[in-house]
N, C-alpha and C. Protein backbone atom coordinates (compact mmCIF):
# COMPACT_ATOMS: atom_id res chain seq x y z
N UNK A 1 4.95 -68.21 -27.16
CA UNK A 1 6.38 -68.39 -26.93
C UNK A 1 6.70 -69.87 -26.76
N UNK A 2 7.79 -70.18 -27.46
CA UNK A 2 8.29 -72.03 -26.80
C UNK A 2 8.63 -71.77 -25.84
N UNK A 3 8.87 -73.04 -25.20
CA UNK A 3 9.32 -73.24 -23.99
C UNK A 3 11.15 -72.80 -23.87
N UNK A 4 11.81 -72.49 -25.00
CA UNK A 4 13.25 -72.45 -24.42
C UNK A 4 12.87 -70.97 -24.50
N UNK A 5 12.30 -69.99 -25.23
CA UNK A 5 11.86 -68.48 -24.94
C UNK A 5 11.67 -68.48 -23.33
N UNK A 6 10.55 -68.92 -22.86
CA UNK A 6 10.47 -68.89 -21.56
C UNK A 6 11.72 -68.51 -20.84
N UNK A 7 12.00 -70.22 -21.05
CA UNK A 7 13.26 -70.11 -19.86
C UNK A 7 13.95 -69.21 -20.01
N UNK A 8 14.23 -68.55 -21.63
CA UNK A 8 15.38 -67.59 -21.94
C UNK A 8 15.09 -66.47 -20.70
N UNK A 9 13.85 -65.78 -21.28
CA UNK A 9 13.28 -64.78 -20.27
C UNK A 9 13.28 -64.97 -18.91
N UNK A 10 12.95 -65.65 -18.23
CA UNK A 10 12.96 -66.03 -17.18
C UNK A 10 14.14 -65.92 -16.02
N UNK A 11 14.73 -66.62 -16.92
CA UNK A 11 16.54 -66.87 -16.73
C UNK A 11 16.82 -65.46 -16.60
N UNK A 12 16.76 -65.28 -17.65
CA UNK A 12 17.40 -63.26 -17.79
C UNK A 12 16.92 -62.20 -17.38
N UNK A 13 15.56 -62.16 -16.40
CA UNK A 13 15.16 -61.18 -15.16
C UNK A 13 15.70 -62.03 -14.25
N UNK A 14 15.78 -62.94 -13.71
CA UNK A 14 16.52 -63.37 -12.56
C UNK A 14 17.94 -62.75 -12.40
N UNK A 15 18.80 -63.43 -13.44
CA UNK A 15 19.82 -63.05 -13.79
C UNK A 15 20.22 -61.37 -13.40
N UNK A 16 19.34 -60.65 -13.91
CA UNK A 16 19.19 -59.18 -13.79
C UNK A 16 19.37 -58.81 -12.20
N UNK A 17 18.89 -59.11 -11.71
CA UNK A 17 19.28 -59.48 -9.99
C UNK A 17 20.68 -59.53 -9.21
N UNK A 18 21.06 -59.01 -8.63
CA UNK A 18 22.40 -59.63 -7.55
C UNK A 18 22.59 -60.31 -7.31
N UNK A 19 21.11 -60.96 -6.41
CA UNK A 19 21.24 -61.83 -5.46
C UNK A 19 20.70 -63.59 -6.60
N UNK A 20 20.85 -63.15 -7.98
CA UNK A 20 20.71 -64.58 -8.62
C UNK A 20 21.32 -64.41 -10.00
N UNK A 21 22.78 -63.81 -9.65
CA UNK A 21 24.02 -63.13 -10.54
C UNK A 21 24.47 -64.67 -11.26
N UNK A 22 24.74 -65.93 -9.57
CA UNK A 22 25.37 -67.11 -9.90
C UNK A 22 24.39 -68.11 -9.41
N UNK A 23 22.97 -68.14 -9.43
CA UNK A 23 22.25 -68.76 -9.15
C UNK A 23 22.27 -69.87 -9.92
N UNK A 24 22.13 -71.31 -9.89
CA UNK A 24 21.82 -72.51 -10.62
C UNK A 24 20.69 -72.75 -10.86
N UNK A 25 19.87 -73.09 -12.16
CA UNK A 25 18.43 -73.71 -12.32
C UNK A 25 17.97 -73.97 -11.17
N UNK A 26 18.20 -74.69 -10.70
CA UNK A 26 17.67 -75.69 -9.99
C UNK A 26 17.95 -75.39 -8.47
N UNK A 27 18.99 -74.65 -7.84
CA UNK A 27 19.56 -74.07 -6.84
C UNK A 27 17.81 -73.39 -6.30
N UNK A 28 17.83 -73.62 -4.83
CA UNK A 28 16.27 -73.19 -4.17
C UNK A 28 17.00 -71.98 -3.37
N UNK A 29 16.38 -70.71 -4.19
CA UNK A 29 16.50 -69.44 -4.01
C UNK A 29 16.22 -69.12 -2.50
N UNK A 30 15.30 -69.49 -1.71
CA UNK A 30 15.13 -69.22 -0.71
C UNK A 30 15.96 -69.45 0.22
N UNK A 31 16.59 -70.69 -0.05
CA UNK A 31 17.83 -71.30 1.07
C UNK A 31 19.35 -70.33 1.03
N UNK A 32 19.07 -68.99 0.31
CA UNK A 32 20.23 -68.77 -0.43
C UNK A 32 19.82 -67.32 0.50
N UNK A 33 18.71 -67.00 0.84
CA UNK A 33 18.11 -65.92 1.59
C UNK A 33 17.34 -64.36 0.62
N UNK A 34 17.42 -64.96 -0.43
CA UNK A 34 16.36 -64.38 -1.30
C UNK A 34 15.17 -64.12 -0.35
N UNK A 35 14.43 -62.58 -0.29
CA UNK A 35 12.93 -62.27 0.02
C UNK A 35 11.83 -62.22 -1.02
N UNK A 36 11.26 -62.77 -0.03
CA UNK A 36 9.41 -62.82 -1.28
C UNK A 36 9.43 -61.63 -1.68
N UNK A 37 9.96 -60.79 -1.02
CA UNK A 37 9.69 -58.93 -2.29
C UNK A 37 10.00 -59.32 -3.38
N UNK A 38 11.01 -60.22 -3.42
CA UNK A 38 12.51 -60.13 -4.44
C UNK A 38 11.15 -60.62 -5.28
N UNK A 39 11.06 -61.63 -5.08
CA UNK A 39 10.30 -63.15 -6.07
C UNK A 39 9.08 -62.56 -6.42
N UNK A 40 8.13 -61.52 -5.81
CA UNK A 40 7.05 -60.53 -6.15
C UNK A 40 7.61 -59.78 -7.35
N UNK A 41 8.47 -59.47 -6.82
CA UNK A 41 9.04 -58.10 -7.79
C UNK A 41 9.07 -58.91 -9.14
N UNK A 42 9.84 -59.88 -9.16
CA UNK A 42 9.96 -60.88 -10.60
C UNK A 42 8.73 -61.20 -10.70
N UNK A 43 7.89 -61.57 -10.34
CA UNK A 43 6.77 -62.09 -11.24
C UNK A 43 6.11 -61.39 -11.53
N UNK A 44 5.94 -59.83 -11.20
CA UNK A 44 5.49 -58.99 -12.03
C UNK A 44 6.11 -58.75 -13.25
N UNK A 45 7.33 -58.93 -13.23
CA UNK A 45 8.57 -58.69 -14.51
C UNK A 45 8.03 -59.86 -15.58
N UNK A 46 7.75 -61.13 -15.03
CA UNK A 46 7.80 -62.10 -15.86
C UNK A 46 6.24 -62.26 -16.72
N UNK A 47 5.36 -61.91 -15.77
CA UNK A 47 4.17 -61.53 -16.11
C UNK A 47 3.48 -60.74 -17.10
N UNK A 48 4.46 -59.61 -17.21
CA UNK A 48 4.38 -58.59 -17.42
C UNK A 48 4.65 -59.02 -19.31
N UNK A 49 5.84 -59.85 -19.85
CA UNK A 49 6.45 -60.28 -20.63
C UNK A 49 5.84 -61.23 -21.27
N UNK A 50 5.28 -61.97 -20.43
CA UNK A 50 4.67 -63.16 -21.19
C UNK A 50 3.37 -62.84 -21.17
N UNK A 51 2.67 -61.71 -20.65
CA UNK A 51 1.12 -61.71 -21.01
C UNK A 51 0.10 -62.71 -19.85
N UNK A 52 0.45 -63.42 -18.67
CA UNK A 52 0.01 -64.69 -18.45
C UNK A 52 0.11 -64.21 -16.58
N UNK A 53 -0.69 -64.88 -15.79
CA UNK A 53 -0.48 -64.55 -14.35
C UNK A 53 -0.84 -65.93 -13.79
N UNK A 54 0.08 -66.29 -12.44
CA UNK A 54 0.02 -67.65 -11.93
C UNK A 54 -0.50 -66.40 -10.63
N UNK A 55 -1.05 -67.39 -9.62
CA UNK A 55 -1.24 -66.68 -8.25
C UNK A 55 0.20 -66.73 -7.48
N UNK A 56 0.20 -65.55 -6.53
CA UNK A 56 1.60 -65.77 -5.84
C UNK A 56 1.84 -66.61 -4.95
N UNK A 57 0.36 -66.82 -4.21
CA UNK A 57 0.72 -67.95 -3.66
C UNK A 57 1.32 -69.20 -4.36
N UNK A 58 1.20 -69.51 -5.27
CA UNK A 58 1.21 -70.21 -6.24
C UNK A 58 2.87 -70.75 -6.27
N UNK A 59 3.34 -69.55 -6.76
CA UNK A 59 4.46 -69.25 -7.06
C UNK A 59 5.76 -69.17 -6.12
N UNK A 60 5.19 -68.85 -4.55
CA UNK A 60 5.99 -69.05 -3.10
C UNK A 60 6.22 -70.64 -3.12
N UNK A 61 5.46 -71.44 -3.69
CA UNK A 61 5.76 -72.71 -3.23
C UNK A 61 6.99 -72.89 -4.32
N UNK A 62 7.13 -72.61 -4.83
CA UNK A 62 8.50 -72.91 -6.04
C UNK A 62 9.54 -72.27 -5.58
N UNK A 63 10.88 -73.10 -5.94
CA UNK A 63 12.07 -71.95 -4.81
C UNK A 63 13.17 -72.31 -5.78
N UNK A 64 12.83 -72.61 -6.79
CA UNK A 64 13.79 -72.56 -8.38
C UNK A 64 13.42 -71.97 -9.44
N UNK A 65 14.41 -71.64 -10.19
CA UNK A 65 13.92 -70.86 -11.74
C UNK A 65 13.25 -71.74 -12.01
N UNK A 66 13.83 -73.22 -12.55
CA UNK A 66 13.47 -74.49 -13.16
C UNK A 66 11.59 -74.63 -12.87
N UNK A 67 11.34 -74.14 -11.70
CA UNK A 67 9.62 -74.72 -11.06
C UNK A 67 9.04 -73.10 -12.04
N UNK A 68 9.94 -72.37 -11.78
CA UNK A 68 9.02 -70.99 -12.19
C UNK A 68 9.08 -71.41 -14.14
N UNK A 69 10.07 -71.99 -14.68
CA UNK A 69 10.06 -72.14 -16.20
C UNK A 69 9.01 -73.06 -16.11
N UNK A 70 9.11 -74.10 -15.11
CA UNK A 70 8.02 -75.54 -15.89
C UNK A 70 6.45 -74.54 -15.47
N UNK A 71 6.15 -73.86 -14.56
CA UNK A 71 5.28 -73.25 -14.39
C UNK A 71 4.16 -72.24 -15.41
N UNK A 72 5.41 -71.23 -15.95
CA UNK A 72 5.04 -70.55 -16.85
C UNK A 72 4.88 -71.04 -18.10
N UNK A 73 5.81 -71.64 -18.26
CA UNK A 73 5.70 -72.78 -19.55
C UNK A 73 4.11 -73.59 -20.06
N UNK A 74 3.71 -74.35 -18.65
CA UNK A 74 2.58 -75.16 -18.83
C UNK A 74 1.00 -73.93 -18.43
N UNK A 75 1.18 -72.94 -18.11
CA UNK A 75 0.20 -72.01 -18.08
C UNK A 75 -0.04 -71.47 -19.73
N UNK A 76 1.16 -71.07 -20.08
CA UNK A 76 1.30 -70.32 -21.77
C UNK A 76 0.91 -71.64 -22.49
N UNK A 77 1.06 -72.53 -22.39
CA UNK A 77 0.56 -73.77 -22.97
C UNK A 77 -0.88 -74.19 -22.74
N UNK A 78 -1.43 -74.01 -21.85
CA UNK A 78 -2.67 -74.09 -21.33
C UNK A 78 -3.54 -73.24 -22.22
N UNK A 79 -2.78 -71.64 -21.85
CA UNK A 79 -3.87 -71.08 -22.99
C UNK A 79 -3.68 -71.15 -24.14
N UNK A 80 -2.76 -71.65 -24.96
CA UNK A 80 -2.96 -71.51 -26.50
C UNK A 80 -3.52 -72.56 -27.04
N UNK A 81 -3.68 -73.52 -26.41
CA UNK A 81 -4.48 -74.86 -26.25
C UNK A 81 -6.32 -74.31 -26.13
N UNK A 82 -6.24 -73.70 -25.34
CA UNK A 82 -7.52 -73.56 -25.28
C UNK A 82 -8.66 -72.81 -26.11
């Protein structure tokens, strides 16, 4: 997948959400009172789509779409590289 696929996807399970209906890129989900269920629940979704798994810990430290696109992005890149 390119990188604007990513984000597309990415963007659009978030999106799928309530609580990140009017979320901004870059807006830190957590400050907004988003739960780690929530952000679990998505990265199984996103995971699931792209074929690819980051650790969750991993993934708690990121509190934007933007960290979760550059994230998934440079993992899917990692492996087709390799």
């Amino acid at each position: 997948m390119t990188p604007q696929q990513i984000q597309n996807l990415i963007v659009s399970l978030f999106k799928e959400k309530e609580s990140f209906k009017d979320i901004g890129l870059d807006e830190d989900y957590f400050d907004l009172g988003v739960s780690s269920l929530t952000i679990v629940g998505l990265q199984i979704q996103v995971e699931e789509q792209l074929g690819v798994n980051l650790s969750t810990r991993d993934l708690m430290l990121l509190s934007t779409i933007n960290q979760w696109v550059q994230a998934y992005t440079a993992k899917c890149e990692e492996l087709t590289s390799a």
